[in-house]
C-alpha atoms as a PDB file:
ATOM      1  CA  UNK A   1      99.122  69.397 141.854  1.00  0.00           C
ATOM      2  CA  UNK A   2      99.205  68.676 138.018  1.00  0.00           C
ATOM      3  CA  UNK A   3      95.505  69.939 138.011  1.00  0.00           C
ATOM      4  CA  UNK A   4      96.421  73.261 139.745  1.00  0.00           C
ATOM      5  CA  UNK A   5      99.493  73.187 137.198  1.00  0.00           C
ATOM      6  CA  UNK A   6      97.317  73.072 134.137  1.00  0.00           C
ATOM      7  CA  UNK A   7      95.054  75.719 136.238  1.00  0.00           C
ATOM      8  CA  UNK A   8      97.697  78.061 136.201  1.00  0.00           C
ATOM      9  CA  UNK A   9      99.395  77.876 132.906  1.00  0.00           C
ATOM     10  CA  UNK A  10      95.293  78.276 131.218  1.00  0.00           C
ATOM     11  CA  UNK A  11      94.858  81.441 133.610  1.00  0.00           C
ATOM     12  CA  UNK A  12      98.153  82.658 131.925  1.00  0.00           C
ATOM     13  CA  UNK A  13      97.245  81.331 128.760  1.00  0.00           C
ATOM     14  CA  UNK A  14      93.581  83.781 129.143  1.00  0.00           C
ATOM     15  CA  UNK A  15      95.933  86.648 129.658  1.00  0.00           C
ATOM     16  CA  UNK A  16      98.077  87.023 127.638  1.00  0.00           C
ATOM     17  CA  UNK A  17      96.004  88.734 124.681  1.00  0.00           C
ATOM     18  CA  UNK A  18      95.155  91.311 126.615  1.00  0.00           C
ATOM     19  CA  UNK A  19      98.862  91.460 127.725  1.00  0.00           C
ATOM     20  CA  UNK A  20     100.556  91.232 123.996  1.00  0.00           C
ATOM     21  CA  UNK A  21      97.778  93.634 122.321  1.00  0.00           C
ATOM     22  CA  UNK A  22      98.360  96.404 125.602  1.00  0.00           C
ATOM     23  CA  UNK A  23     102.236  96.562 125.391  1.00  0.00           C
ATOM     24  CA  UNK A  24     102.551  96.359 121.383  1.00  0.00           C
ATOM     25  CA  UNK A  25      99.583  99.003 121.012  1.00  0.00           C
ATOM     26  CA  UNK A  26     101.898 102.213 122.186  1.00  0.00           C
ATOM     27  CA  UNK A  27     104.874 100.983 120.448  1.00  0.00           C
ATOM     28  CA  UNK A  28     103.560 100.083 117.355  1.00  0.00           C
ATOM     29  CA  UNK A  29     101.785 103.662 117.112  1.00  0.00           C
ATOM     30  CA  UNK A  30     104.830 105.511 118.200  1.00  0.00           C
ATOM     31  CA  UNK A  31     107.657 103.646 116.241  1.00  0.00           C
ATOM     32  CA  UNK A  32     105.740 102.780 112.516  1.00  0.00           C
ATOM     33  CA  UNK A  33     106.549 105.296 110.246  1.00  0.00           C
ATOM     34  CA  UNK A  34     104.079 106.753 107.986  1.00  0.00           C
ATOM     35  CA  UNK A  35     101.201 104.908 110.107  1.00  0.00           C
ATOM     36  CA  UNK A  36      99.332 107.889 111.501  1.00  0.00           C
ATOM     37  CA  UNK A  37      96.553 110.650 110.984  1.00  0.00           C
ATOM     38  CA  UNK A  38      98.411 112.505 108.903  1.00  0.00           C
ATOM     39  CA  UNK A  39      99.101 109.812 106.049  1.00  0.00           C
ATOM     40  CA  UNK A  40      95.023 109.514 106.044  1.00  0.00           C
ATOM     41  CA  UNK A  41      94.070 109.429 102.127  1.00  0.00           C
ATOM     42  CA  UNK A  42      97.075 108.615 100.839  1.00  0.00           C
ATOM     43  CA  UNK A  43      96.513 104.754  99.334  1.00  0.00           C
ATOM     44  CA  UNK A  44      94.215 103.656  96.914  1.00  0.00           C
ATOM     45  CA  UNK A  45      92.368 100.044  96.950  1.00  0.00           C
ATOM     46  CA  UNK A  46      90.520 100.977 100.100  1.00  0.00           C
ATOM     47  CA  UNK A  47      88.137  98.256  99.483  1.00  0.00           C
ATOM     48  CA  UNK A  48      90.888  95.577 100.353  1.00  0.00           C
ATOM     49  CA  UNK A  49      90.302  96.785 103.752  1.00  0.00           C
ATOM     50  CA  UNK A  50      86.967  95.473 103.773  1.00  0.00           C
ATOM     51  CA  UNK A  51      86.491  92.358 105.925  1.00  0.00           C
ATOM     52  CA  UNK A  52      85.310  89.234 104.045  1.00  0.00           C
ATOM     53  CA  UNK A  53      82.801  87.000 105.819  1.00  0.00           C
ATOM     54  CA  UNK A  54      80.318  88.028 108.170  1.00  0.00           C
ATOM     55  CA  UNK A  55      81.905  85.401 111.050  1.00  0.00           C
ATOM     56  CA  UNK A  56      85.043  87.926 110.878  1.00  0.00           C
ATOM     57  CA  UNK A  57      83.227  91.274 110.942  1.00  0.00           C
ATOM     58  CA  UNK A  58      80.696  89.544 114.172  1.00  0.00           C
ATOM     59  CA  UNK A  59      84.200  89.428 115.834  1.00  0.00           C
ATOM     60  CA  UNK A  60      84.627  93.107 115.645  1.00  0.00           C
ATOM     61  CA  UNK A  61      87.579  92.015 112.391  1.00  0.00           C
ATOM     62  CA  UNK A  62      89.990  90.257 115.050  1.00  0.00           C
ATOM     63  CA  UNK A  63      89.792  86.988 113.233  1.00  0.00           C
ATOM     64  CA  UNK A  64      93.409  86.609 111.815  1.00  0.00           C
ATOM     65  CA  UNK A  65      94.648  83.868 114.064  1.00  0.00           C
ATOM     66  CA  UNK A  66      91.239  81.882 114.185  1.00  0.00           C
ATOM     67  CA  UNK A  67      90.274  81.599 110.526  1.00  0.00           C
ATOM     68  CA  UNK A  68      89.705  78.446 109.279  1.00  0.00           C
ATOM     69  CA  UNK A  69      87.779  78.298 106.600  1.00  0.00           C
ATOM     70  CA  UNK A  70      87.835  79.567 102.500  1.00  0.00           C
ATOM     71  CA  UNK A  71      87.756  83.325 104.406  1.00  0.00           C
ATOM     72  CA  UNK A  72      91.374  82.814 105.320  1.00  0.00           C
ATOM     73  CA  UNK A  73      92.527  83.632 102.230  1.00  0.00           C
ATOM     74  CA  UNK A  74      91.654  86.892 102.722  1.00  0.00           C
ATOM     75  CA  UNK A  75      92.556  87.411 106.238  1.00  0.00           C
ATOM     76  CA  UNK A  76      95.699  85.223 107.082  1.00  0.00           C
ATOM     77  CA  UNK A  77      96.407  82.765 104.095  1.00  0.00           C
ATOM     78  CA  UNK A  78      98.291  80.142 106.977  1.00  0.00           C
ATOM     79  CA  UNK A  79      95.238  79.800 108.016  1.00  0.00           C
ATOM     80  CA  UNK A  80      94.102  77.647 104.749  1.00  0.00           C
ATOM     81  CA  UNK A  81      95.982  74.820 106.812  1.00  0.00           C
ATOM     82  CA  UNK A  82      92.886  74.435 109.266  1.00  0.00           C
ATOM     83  CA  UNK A  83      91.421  73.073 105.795  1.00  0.00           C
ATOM     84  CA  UNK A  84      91.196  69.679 106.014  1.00  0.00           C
ATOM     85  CA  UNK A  85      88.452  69.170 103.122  1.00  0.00           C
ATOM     86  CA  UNK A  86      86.782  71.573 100.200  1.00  0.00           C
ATOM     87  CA  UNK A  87      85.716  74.561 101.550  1.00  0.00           C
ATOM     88  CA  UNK A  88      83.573  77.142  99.791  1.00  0.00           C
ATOM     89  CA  UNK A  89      83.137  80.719 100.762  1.00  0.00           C
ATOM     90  CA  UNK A  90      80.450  83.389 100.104  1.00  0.00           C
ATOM     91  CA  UNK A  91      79.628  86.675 101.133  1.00  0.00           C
ATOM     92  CA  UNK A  92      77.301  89.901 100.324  1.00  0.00           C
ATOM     93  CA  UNK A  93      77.561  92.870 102.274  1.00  0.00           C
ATOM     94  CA  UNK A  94      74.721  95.751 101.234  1.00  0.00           C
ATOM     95  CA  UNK A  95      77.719  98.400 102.215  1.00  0.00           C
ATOM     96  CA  UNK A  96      77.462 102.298 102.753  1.00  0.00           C
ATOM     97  CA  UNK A  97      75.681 104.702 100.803  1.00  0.00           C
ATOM     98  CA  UNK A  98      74.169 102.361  97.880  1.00  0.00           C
ATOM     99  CA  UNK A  99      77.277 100.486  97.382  1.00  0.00           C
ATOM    100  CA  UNK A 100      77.813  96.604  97.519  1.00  0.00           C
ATOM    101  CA  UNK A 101      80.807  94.299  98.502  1.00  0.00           C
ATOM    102  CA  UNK A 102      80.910  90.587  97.101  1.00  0.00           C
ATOM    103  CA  UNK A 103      83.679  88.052  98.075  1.00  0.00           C
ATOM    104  CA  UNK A 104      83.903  84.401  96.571  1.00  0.00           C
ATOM    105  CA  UNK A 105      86.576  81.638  97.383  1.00  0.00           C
ATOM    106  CA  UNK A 106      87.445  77.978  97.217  1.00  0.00           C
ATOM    107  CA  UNK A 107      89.952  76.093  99.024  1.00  0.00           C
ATOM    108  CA  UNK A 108      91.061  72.201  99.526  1.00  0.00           C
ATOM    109  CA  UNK A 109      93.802  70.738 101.548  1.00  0.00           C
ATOM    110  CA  UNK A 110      96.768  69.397  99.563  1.00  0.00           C
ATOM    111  CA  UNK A 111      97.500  65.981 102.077  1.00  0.00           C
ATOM    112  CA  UNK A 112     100.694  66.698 103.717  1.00  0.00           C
ATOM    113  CA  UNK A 113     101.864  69.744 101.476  1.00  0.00           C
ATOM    114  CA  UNK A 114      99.698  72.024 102.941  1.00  0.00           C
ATOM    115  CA  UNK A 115      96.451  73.737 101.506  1.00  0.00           C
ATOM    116  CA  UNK A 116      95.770  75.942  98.751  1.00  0.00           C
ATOM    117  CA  UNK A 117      92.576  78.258  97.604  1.00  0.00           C
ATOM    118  CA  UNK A 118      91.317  81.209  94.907  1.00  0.00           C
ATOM    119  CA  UNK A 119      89.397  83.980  95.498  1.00  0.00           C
ATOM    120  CA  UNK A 120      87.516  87.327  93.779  1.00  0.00           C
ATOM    121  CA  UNK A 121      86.274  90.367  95.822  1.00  0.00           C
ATOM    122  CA  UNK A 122      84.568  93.083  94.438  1.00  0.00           C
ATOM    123  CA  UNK A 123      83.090  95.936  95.259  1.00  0.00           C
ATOM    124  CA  UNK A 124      80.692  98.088  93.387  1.00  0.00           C
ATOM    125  CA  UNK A 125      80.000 101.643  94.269  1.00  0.00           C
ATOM    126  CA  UNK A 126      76.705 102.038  91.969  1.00  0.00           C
ATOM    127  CA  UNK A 127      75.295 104.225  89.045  1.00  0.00           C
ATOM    128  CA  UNK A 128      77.040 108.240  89.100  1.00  0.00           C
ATOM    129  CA  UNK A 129      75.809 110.629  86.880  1.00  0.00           C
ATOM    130  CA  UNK A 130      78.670 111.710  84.619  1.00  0.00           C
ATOM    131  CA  UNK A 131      77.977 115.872  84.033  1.00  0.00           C
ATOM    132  CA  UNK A 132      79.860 119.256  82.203  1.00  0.00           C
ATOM    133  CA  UNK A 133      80.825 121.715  84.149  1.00  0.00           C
ATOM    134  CA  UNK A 134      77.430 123.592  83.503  1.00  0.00           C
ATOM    135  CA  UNK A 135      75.679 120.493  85.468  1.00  0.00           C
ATOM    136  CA  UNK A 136      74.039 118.670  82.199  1.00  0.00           C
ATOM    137  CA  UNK A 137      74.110 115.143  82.536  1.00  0.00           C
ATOM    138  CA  UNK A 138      75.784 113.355  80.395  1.00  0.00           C
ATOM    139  CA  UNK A 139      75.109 110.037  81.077  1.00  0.00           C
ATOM    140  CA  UNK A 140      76.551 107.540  84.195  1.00  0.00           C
ATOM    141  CA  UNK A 141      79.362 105.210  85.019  1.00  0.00           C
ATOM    142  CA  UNK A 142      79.517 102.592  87.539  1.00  0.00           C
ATOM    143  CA  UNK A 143      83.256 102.495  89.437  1.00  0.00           C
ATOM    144  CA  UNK A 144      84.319  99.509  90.769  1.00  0.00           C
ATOM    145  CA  UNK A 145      87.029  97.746  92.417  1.00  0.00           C
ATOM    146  CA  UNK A 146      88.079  93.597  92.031  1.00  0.00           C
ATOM    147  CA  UNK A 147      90.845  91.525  93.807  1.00  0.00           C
ATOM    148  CA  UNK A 148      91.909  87.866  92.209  1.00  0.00           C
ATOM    149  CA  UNK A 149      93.444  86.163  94.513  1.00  0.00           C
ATOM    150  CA  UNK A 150      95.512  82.583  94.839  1.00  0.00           C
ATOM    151  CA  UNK A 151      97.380  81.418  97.641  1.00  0.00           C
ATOM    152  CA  UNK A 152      98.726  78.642 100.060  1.00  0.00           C
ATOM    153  CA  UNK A 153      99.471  77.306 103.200  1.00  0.00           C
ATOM    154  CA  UNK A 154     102.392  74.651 104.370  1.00  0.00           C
ATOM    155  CA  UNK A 155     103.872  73.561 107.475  1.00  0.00           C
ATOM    156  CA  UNK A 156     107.224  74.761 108.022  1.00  0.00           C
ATOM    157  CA  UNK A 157     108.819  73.162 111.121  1.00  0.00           C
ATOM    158  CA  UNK A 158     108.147  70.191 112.984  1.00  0.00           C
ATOM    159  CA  UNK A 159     107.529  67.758 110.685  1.00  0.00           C
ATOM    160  CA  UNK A 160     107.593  64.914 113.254  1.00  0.00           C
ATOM    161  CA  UNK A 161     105.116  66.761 115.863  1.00  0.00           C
ATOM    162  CA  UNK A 162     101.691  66.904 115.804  1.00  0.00           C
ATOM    163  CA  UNK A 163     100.159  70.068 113.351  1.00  0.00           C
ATOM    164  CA  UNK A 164      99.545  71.880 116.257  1.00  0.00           C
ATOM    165  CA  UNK A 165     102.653  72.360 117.312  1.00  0.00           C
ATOM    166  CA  UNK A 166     103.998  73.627 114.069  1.00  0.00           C
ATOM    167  CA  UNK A 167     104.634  76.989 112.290  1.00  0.00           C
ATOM    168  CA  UNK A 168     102.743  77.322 109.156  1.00  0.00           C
ATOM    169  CA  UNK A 169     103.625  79.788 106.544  1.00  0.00           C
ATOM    170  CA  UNK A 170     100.674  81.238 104.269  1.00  0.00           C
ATOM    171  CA  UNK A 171     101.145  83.170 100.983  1.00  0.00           C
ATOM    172  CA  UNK A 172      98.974  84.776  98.408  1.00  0.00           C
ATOM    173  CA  UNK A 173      99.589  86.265  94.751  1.00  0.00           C
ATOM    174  CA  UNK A 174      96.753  89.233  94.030  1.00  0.00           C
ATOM    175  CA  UNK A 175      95.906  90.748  90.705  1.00  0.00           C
ATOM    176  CA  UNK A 176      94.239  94.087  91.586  1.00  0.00           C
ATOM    177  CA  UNK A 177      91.928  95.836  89.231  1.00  0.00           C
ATOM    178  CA  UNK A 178      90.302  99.662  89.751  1.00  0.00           C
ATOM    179  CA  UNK A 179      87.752 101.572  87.307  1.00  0.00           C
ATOM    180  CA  UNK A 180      86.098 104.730  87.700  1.00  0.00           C
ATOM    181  CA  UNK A 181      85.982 106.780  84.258  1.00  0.00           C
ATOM    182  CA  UNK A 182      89.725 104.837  83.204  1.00  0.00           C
ATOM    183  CA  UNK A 183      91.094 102.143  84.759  1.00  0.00           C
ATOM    184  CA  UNK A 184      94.130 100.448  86.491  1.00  0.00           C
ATOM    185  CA  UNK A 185      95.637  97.601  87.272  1.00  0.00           C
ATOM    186  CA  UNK A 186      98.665  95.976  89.600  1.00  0.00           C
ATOM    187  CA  UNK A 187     100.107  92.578  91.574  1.00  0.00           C
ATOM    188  CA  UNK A 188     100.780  92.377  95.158  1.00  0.00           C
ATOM    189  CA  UNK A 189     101.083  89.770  97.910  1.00  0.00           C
ATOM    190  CA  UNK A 190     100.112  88.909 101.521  1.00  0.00           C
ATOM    191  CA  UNK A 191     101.814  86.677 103.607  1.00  0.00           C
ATOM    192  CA  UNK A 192     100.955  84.948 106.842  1.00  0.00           C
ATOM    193  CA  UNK A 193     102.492  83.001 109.898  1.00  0.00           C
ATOM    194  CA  UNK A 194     100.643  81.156 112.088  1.00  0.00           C
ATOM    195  CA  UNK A 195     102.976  80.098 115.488  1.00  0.00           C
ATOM    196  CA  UNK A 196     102.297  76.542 117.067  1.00  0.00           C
ATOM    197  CA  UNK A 197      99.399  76.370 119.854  1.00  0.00           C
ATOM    198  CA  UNK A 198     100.648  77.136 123.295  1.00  0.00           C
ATOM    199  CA  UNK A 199      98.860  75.850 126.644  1.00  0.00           C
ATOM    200  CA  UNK A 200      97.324  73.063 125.668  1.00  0.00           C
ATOM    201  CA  UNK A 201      96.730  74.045 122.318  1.00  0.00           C
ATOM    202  CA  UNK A 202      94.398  76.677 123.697  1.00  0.00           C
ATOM    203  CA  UNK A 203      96.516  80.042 122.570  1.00  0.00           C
ATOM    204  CA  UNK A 204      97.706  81.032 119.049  1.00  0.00           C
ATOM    205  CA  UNK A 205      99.754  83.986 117.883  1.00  0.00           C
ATOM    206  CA  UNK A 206      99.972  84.577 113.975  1.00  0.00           C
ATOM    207  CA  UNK A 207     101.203  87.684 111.825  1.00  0.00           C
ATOM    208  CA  UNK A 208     100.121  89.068 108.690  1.00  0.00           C
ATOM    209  CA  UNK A 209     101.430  91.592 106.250  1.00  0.00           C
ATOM    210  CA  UNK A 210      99.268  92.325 103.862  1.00  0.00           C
ATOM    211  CA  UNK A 211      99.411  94.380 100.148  1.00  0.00           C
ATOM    212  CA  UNK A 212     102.453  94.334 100.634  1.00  0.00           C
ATOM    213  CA  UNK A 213     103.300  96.174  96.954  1.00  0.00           C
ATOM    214  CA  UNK A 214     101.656  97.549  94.448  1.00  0.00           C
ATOM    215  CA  UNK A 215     100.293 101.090  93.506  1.00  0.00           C
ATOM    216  CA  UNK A 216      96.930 102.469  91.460  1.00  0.00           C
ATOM    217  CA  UNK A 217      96.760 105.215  88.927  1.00  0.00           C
ATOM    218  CA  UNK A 218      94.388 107.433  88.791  1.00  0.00           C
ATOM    219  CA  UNK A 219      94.830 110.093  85.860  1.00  0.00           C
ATOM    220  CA  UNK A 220      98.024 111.875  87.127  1.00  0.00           C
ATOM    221  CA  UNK A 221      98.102 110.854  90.476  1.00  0.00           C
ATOM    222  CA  UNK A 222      99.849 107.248  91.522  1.00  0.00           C
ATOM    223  CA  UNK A 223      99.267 105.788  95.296  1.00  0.00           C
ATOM    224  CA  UNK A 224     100.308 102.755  97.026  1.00  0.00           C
ATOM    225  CA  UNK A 225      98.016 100.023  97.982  1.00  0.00           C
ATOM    226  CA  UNK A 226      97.518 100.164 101.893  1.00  0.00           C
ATOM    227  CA  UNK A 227      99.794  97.762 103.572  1.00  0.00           C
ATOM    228  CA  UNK A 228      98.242  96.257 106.555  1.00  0.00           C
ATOM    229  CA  UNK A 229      99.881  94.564 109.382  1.00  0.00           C
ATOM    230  CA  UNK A 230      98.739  92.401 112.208  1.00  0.00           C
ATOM    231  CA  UNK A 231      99.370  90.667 114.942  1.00  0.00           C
ATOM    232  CA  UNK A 232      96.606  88.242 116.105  1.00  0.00           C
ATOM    233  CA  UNK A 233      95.400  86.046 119.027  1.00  0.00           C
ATOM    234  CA  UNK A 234      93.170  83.448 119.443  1.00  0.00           C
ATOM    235  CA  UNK A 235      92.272  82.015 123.147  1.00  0.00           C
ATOM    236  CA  UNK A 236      89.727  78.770 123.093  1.00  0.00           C
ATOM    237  CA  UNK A 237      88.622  78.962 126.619  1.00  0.00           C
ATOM    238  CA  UNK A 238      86.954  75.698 125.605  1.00  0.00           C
ATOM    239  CA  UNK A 239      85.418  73.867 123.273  1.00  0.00           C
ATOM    240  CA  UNK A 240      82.127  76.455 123.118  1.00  0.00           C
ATOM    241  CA  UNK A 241      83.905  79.766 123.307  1.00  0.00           C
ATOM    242  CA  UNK A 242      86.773  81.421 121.771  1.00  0.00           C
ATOM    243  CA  UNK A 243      88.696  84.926 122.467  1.00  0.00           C
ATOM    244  CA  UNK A 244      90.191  86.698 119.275  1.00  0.00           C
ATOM    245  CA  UNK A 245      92.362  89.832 119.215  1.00  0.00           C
ATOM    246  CA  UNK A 246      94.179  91.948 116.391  1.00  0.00           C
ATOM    247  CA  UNK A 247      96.663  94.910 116.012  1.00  0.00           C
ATOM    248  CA  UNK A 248      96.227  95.958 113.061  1.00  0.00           C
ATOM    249  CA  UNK A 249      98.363  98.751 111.326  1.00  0.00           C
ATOM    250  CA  UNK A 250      97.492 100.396 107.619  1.00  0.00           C
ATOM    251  CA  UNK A 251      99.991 102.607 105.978  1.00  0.00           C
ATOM    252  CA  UNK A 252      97.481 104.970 105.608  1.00  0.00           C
ATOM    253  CA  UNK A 253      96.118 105.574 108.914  1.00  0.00           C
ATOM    254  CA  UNK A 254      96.420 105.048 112.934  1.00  0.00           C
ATOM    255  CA  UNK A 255      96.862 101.375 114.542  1.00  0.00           C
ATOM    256  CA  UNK A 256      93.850 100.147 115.808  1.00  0.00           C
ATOM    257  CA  UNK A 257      93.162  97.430 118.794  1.00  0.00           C
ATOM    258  CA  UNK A 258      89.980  94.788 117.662  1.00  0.00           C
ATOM    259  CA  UNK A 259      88.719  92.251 119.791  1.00  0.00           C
ATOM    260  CA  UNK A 260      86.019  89.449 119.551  1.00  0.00           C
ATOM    261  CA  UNK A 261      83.876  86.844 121.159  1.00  0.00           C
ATOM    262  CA  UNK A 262      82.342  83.692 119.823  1.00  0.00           C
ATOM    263  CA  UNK A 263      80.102  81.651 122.040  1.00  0.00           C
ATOM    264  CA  UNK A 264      78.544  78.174 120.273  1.00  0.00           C
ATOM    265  CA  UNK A 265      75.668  76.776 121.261  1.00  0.00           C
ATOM    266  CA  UNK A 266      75.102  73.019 120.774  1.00  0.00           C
ATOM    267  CA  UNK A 267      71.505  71.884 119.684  1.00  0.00           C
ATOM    268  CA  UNK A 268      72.626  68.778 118.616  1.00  0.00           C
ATOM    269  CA  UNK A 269      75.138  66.516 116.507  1.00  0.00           C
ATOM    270  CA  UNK A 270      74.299  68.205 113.238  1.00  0.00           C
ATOM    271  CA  UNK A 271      73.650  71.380 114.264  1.00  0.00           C
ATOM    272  CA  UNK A 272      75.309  74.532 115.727  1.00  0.00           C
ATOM    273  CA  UNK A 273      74.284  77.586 116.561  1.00  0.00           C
ATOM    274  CA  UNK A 274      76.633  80.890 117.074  1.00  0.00           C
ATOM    275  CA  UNK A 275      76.311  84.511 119.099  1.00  0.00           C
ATOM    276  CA  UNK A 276      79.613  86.730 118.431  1.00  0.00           C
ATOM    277  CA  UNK A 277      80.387  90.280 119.579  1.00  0.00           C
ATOM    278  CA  UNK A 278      83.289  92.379 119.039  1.00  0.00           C
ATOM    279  CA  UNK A 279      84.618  96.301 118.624  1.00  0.00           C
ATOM    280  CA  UNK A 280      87.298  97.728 117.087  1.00  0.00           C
ATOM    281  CA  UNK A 281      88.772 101.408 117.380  1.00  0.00           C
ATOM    282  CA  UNK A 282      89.645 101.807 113.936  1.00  0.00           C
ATOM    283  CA  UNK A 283      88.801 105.746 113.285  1.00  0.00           C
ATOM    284  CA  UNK A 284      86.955 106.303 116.579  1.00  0.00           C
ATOM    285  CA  UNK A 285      86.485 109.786 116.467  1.00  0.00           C
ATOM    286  CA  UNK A 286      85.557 110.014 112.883  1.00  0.00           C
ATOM    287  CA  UNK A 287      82.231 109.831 112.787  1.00  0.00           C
ATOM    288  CA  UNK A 288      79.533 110.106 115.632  1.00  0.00           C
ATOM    289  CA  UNK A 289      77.095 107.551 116.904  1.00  0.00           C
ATOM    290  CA  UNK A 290      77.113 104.003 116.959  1.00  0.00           C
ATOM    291  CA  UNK A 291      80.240 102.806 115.376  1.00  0.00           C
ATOM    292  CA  UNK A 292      83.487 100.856 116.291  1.00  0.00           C
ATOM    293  CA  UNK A 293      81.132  97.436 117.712  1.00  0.00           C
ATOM    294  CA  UNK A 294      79.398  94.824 115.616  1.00  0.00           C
ATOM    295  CA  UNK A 295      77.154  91.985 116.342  1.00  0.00           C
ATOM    296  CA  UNK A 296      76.518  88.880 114.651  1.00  0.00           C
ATOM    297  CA  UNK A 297      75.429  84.881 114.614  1.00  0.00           C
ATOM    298  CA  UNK A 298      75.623  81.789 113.003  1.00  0.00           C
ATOM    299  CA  UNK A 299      74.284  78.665 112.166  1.00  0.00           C
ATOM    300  CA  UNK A 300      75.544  75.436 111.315  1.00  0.00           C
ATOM    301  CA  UNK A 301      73.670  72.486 109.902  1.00  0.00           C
ATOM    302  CA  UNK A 302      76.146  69.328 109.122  1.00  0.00           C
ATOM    303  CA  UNK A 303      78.519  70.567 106.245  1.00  0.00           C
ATOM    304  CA  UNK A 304      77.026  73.912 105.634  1.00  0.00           C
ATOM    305  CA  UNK A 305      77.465  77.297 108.040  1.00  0.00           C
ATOM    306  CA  UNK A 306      75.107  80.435 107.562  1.00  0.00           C
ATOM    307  CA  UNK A 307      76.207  83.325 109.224  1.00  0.00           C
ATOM    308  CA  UNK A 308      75.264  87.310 109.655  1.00  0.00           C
ATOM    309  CA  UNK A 309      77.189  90.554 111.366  1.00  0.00           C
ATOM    310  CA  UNK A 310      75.873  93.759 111.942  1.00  0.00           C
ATOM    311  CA  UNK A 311      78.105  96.995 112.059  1.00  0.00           C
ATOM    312  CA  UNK A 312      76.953 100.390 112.583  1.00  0.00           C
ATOM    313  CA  UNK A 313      79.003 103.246 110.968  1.00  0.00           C
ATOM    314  CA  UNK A 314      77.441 105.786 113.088  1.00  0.00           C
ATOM    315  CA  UNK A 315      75.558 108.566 110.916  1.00  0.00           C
ATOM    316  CA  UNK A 316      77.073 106.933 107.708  1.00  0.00           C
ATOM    317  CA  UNK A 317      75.025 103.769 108.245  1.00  0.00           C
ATOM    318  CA  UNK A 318      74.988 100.235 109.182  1.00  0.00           C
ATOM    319  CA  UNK A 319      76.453  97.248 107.166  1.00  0.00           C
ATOM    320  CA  UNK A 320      74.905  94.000 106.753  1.00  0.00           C
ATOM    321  CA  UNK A 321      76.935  91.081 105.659  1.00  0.00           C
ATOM    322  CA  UNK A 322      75.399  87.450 105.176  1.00  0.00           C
ATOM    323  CA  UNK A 323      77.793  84.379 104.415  1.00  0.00           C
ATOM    324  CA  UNK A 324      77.634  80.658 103.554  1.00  0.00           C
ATOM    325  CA  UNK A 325      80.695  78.402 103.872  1.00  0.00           C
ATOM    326  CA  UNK A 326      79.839  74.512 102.463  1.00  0.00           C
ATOM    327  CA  UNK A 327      82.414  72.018 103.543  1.00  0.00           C
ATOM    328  CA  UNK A 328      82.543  69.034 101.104  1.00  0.00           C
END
């Protein structure tokens, strides 16, 4: 009986992503003001949208509830708690139409207060030719866009449980910085909650607002950073394969529904090996051909984790991203 039991409450426990991202899709579409279509364009510090890691962007960018590594800072800061040593994160991403995207970040647990990393992303969108209005070049700049960021992670509730069964609250302080011919700078702030494990400590909910103030100026014109909100799930099936999901909402555009797979494969004690597939619907009808999936793999050799993903952006082009996290 206790075995059917535990059957029962896991079956639940595999459902209920699909059932929390289904019934929150609609509403969150129909009720957020200001996230739609229409609002398209309107925030600057797009790059901040850009998923760091290529474990995260394998998973089709549902990987707020499962991070657990240096990446977390810039995904769900709670999730620096899942640090339990020194964690190093780094990532380059060959991105669309000659640009780049670099992300760097440290992290190491703080024994019972909690955890606490830094981080730097950057993006660089190349060499432009800078001309008159007759079309004589005048020589070239090189814009660019680069997020410092510090944050935390503590435990909340439940002091006398096991960390599993405890909220954790995540926080981060960003200093953002934008060039193109002049540039511009401004603070914000993300902050994440990750709720305790549920059936069996097999399910996990957490939220994340992100950006959450700040704008850019760019000669006359002043816009918001784009505030990003999520809801995530994680499902470990078991110890080899794990089930993520995200709603994510941007000020600046239409809710989208992303959802992941991770599958490890054991080859033995020190090593790992990876396969991860996810998709996302984030501006579906924007561009044509293959777009809105992404592929990707890993390996892991005692305290050191390679890992690639692969999105197409239909007839814009396909992004590569390579990562290293070294656990120490």
């Amino acid at each position: 009986m206790r075995r059917r039991a535990e059957k029962n409450n896991f079956s639940r426990a595999a459902l209920l992503p699909w059932l929390l991202l289904c019934a929150l899709a609609l509403p969150a579409q129909l009720a957020a003001e200001g996230f739609s279509s229409d609002s398209a364009g309107t925030a600057s510090g797009q790059f901040l949208k850009i998923a760091a890691g290529a474990r995260g962007a394998g998973l089709g960018e549902a990987y707020s509830a499962l991070a657990d590594d240096a990446f977390a800072l810039d995904w769900n800061p709670a999730g620096l708690i899942n640090i339990k040593k020194n964690s190093m994160a780094i990532m380059h991403a060959p991105y669309l139409a000659g640009t780049f995207a670099d992300y760097f970040a440290y992290a190491e647990t703080a024994g019972d207060m909690g955890s606490w990393g830094l981080g730097v992303k950057y993006m660089n969108y190349g060499k432009i030719n800078r001309t008159d209005s007759s079309g004589l070049v005048l020589g070239h700049f090189t814009p660019y866009d680069v997020a410092l960021s510090v944050g935390f992670a503590c435990y909340i509730t439940g002091f006398n449980k096991s960390p599993e069964e405890r909220f954790v609250l995540g926080a981060t302080g960003k200093f953002v910085k934008s060039r193109i011919l002049s540039e511009d700078n401004t603070v914000s702030a993300d902050i994440g909650l990750n709720m305790p494990y549920m059936f069996d400590n097999r399910f996990r909910v957490s939220m994340t607002a992100q950006n959450i103030m700040g704008t850019l100026r760019y000669d006359k014109e002043q816009a918001s950073l784009p505030l990003m909100l999520r809801l995530g799930t994680v499902t470990k099936f078991s110890d080899y394969f794990n089930l993520t999901g995200d709603i994510a909402a941007s000020r600046d555009n239409l809710p989208y529904l992303a959802m992941g797979g991770e599958v490890k494969l054991p080859v033995y004690d020190d090593m790992d090996t990876f396969m991860r597939a996810g998709f996302n619907t984030r501006a579906i009808s924007d561009v044509s051909g293959a777009r809105n999936v992404s592929f990707g793999g890993g390996l892991r050799y005692k305290d050191y984790q390679f890992d690639y993903a692969f999105s197409p952006f239909g007839d814009l082009g396909s992004v590569h991203r390579l990562s290293v996290v070294m656990t120490f």
